[in-house]
N, C-alpha and C. Protein backbone atom coordinates (compact mmCIF):
# COMPACT_ATOMS: atom_id res chain seq x y z
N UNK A 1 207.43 198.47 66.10
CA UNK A 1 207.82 199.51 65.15
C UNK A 1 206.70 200.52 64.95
N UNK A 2 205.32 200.09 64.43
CA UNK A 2 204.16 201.08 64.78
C UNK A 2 203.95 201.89 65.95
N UNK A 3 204.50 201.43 66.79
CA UNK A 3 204.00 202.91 67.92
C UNK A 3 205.21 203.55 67.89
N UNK A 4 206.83 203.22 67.59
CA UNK A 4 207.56 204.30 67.51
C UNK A 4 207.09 205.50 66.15
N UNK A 5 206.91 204.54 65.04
CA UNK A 5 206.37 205.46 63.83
C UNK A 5 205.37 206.51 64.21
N UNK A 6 204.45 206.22 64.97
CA UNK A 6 202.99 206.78 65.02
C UNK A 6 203.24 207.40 66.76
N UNK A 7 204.53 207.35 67.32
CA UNK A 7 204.41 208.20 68.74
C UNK A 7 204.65 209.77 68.53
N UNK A 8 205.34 210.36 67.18
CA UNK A 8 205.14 211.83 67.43
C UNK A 8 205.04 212.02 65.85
N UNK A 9 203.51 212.69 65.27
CA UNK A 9 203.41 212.54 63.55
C UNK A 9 203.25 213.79 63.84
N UNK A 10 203.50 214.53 61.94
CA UNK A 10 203.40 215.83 61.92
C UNK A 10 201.96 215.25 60.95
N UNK A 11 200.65 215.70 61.13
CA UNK A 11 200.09 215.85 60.10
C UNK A 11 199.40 216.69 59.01
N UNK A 12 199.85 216.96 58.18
CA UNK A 12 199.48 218.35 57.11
C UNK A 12 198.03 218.62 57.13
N UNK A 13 197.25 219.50 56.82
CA UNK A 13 196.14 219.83 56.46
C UNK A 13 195.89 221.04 55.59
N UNK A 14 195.04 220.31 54.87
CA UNK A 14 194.92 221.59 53.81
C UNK A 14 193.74 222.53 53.92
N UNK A 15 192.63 221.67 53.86
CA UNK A 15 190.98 222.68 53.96
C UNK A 15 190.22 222.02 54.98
N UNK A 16 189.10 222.54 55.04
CA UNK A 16 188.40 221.90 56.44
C UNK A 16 188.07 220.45 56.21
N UNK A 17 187.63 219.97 54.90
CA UNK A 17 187.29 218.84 54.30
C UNK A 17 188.34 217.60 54.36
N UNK A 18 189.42 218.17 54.15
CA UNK A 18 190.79 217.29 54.46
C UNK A 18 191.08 217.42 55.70
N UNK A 19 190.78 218.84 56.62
CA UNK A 19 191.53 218.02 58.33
C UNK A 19 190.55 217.65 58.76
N UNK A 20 189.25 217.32 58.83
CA UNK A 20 188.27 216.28 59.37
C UNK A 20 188.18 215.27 58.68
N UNK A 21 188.83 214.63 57.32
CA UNK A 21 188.78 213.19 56.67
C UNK A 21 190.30 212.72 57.41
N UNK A 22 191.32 213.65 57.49
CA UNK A 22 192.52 213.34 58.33
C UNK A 22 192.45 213.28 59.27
N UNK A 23 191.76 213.94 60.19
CA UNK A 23 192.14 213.34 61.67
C UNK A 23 191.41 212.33 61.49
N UNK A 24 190.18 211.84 61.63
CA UNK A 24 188.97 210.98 61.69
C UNK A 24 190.45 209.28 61.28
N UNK A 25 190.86 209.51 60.16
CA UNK A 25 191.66 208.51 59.97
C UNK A 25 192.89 207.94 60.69
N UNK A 26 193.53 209.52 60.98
CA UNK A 26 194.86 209.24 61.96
C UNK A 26 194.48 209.17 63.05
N UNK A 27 193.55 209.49 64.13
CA UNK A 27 192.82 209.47 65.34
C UNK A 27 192.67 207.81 65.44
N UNK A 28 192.20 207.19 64.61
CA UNK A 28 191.85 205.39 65.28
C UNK A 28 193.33 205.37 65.12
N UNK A 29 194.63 205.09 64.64
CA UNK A 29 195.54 204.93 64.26
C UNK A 29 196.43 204.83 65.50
N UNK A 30 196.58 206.57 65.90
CA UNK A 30 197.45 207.29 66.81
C UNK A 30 196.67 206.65 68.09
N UNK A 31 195.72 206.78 68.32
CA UNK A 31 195.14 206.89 69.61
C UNK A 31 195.50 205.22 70.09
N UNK A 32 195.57 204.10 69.08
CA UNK A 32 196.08 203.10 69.88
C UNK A 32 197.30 203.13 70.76
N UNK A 33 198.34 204.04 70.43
CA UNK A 33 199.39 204.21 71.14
C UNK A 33 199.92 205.25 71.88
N UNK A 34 198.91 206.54 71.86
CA UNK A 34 198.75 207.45 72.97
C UNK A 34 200.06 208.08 72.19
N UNK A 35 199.74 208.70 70.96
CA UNK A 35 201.20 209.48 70.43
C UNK A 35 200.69 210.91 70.46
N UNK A 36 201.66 211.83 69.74
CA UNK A 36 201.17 213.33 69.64
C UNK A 36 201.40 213.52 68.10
N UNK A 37 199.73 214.21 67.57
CA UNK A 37 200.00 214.61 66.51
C UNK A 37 200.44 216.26 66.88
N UNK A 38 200.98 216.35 65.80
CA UNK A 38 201.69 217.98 65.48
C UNK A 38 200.73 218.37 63.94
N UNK A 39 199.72 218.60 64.45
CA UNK A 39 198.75 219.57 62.86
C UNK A 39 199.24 220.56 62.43
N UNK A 40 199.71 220.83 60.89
CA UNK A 40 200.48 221.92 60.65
C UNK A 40 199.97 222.02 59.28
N UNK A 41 199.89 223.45 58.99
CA UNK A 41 199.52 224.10 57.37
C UNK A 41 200.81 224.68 57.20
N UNK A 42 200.82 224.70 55.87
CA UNK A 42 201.68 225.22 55.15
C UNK A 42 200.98 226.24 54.15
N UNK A 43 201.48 227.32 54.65
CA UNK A 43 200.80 228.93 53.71
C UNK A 43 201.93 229.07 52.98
N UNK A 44 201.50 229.29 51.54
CA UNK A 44 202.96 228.96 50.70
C UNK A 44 202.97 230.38 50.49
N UNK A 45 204.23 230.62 50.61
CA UNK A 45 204.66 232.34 49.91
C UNK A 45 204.49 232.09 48.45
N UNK A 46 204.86 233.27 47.43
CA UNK A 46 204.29 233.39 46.27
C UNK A 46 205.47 233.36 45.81
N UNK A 47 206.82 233.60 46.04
CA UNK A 47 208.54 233.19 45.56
C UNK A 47 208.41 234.58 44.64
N UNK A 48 207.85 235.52 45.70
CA UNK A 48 207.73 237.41 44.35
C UNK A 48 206.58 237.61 43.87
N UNK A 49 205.66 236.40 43.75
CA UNK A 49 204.25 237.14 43.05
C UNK A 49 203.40 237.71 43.99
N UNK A 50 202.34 237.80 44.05
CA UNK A 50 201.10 238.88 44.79
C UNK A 50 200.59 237.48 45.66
N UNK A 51 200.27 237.85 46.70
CA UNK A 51 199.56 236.62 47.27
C UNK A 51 198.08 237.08 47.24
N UNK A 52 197.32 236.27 46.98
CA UNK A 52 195.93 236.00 47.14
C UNK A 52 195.02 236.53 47.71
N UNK A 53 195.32 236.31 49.32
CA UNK A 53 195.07 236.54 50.36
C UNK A 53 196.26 237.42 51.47
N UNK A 54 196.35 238.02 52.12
CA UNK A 54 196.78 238.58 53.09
C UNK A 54 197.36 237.31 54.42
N UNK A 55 198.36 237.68 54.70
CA UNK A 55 199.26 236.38 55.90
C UNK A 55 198.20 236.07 56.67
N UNK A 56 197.77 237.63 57.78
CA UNK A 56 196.83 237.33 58.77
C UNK A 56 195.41 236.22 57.95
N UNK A 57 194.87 236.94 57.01
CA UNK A 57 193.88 235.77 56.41
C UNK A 57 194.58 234.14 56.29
N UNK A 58 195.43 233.82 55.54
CA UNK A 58 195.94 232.88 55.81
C UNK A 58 195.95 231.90 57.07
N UNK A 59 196.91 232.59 58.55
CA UNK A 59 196.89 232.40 59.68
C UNK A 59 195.70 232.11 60.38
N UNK A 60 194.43 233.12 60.06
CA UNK A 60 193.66 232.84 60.69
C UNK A 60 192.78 231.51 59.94
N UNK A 61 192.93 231.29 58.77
CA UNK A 61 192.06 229.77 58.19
C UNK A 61 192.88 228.44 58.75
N UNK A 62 193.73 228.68 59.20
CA UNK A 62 194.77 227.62 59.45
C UNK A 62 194.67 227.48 61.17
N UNK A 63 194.09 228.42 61.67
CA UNK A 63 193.72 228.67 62.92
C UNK A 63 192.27 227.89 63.24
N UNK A 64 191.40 228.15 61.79
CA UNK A 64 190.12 226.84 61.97
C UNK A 64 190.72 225.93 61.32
N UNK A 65 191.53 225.55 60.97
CA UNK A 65 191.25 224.16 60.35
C UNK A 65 192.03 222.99 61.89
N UNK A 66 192.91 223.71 62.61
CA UNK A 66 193.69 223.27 63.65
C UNK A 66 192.10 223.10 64.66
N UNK A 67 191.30 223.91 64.44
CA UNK A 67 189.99 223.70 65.27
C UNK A 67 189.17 222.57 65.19
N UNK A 68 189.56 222.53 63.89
CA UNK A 68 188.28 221.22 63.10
C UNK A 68 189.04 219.76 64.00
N UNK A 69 190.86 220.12 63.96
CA UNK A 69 191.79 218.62 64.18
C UNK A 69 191.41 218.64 65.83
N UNK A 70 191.79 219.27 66.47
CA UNK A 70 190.99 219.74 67.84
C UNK A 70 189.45 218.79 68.31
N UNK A 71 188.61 219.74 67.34
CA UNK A 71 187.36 218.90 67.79
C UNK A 71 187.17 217.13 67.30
N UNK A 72 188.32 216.97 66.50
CA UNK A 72 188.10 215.64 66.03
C UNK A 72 188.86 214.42 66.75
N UNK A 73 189.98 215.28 67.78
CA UNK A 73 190.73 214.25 68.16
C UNK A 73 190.35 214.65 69.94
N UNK A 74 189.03 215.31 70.19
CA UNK A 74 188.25 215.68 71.73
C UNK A 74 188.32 214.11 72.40
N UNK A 75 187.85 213.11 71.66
CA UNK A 75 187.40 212.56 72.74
C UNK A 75 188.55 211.17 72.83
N UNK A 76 189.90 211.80 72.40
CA UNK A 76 190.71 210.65 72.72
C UNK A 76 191.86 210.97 73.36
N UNK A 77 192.80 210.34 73.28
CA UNK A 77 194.28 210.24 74.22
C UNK A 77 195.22 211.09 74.49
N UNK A 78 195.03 211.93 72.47
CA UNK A 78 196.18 212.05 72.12
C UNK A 78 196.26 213.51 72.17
N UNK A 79 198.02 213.69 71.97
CA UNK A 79 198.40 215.04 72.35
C UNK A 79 198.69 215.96 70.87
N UNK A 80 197.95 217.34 71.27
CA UNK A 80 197.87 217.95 69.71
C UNK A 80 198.54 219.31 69.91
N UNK A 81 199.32 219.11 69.33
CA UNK A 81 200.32 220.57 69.18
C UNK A 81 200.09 221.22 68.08
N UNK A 82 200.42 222.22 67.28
CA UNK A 82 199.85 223.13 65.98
C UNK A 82 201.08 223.75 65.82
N UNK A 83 201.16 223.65 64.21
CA UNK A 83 202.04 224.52 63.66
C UNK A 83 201.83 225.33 62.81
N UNK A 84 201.86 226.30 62.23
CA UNK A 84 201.96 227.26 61.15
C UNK A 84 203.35 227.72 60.04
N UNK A 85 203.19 227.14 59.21
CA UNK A 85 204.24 226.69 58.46
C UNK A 85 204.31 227.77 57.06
N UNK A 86 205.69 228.35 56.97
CA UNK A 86 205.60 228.87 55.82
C UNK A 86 207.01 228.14 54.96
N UNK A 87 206.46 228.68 53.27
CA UNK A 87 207.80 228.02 52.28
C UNK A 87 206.74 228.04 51.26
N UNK A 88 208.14 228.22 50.32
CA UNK A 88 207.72 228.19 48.48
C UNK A 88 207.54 226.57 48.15
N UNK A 89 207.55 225.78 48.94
CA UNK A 89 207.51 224.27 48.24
C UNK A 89 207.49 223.79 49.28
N UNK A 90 205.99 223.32 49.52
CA UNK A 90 204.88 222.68 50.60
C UNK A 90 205.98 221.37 50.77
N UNK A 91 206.27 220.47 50.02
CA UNK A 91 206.94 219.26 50.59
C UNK A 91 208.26 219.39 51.51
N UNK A 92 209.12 220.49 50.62
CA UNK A 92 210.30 220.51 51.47
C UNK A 92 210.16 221.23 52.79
N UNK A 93 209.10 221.76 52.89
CA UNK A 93 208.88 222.63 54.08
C UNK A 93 208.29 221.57 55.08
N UNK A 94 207.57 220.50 54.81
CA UNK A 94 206.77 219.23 55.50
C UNK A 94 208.15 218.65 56.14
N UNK A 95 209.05 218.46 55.05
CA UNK A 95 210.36 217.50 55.30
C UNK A 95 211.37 218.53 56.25
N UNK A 96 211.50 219.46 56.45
CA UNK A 96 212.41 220.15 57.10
C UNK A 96 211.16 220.23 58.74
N UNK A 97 209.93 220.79 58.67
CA UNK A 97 209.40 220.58 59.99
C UNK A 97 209.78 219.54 60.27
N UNK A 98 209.39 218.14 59.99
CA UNK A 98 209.51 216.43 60.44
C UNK A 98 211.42 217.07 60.91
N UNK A 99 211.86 217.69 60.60
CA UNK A 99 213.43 217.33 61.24
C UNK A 99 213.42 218.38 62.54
N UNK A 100 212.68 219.68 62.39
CA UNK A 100 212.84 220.73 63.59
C UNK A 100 211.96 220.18 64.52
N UNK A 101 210.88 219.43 64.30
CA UNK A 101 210.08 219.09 65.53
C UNK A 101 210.33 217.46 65.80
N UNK A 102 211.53 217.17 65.50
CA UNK A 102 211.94 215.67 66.03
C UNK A 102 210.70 214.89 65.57
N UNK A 103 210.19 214.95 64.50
CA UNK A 103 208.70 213.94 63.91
C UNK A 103 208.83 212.48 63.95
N UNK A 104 208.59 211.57 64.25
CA UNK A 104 208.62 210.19 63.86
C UNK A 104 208.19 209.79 62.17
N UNK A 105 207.10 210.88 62.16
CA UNK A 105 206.70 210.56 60.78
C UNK A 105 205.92 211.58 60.13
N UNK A 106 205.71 211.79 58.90
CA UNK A 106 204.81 212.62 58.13
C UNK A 106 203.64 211.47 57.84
N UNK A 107 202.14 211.89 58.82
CA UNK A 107 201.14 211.12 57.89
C UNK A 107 200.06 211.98 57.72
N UNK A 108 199.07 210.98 56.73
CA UNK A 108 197.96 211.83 56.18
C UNK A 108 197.36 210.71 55.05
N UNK A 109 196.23 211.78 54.69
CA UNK A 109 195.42 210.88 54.20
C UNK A 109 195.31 211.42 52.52
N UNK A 110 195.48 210.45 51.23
CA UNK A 110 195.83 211.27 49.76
C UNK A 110 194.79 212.25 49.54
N UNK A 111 195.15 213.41 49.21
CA UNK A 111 193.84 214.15 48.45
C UNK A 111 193.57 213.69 47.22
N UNK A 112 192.66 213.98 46.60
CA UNK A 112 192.27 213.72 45.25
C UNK A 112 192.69 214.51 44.43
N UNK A 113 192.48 214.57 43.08
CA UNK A 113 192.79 215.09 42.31
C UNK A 113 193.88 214.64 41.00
N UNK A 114 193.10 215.06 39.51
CA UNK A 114 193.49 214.32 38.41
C UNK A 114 194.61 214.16 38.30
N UNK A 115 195.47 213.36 37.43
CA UNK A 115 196.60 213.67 37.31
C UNK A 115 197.18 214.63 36.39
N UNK A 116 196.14 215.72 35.90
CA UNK A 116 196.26 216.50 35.22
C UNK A 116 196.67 217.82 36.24
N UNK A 117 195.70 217.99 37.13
CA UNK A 117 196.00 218.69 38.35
C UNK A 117 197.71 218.62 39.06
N UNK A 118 197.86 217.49 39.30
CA UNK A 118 199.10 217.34 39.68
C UNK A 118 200.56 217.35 38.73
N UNK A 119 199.83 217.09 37.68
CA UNK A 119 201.04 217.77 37.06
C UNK A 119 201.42 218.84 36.62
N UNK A 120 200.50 220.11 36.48
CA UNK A 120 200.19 221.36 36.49
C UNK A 120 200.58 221.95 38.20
N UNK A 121 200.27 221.39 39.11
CA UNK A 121 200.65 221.99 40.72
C UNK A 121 201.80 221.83 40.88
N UNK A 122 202.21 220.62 40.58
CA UNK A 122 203.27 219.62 41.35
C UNK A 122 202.60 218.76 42.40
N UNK A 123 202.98 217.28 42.63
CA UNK A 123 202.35 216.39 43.37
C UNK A 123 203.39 216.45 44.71
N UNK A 124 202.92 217.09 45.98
CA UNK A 124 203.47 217.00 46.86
C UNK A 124 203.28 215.55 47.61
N UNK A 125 202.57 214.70 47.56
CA UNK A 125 203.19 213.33 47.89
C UNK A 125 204.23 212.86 46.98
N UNK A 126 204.54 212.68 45.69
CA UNK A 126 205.61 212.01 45.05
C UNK A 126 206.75 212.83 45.46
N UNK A 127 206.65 214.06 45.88
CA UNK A 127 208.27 215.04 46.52
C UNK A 127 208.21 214.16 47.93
N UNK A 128 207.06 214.35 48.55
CA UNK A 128 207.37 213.65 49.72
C UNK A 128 208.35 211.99 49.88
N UNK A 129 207.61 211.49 49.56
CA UNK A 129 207.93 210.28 48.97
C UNK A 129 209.28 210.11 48.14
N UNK A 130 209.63 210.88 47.78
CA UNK A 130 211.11 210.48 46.88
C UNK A 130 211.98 211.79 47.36
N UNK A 131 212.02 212.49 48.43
CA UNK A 131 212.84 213.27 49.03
C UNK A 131 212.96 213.24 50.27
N UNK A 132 212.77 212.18 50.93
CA UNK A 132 212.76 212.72 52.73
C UNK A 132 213.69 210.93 53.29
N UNK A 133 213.74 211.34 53.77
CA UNK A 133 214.25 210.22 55.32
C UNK A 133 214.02 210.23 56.59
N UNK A 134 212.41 210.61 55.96
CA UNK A 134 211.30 210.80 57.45
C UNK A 134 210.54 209.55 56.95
N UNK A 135 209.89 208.42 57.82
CA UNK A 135 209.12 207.97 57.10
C UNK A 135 207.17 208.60 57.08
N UNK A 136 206.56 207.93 55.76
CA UNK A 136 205.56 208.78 55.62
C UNK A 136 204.62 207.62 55.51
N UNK A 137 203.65 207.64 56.15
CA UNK A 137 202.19 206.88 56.40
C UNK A 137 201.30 207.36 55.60
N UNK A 138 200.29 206.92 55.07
CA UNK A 138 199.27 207.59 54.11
C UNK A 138 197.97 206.86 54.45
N UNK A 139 197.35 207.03 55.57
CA UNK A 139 195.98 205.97 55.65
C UNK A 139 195.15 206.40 54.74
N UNK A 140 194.55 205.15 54.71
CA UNK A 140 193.57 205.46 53.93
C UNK A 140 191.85 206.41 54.95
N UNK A 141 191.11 206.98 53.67
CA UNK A 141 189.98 208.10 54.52
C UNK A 141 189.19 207.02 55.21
N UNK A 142 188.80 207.43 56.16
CA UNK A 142 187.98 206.32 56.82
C UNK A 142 186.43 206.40 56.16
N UNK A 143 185.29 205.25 56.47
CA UNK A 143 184.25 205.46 55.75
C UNK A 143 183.11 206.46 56.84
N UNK A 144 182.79 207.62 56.98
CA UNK A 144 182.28 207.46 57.71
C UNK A 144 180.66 207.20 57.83
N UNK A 145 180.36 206.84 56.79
CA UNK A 145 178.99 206.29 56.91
C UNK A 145 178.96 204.96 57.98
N UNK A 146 180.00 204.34 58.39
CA UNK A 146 180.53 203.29 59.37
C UNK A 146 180.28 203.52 60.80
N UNK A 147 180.61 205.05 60.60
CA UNK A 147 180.59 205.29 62.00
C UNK A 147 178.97 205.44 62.35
């Protein structure tokens, strides 16, 4: 059942800090079974407000962070495809990729943050988690003082 789960994952990334604690974790994982991750950001539209930043800015941070998953998954098996993902609500947009790119699974590793934070954002693992019929893996960060 693990290598069908773990033969084609989509995995999210948010900042450089999270796709090098994520791959580093899904890399020992995946690489036992020679699967393909699919690294994908999600640049959330603003649903009418002003965005922040500019798309191209967006695109292009999401362009290093796919660099960071790249250099982290160099010296193994596995096959890395990239996506660039847009939507007003990061989970349902996770859950609708996992269906357009035939996903086995959504994994990743929890970010932090209070539960004060998340209830002010919205907690996109508990949407994940209580809206999909993808299944979703959550390793834990690896240590890397280990390595």
């Amino acid at each position: 059942m693990t290598e069908s789960v773990l033969q084609r994952t989509i995995v999210p990334v948010a900042d450089p800090d999270d796709a090098a604690a994520t791959t580093e974790a899904v890399a020992s994982h995946v690489d036992d079974v020679g699967g393909t991750v699919i690294a994908v950001h999600v640049i959330e539209k603003a649903g009418g407000a002003l965005d922040k930043a500019s798309v191209e800015q967006r695109e292009q941070a999401a362009r290093d962070l796919f660099a960071v998953v790249r250099d982290g998954l160099s010296d193994t098996d596995i096959t890395l495809e990239t996506e660039i993902l847009y939507g007003t609500d990061v989970a349902q947009t996770l859950i609708d990729a996992a269906h357009d790119l035939d996903a086995s699974a959504i994994v990743f590793t929890p970010r932090g943050g209070s539960r004060w934070q998340k209830l002010l954002s919205g907690d996109v693992t508990h949407h994940l988690l209580n809206n999909t019929d993808v299944p979703i893996l959550a390793f834990p960060e690896e240590d890397v003082s280990e390595s």
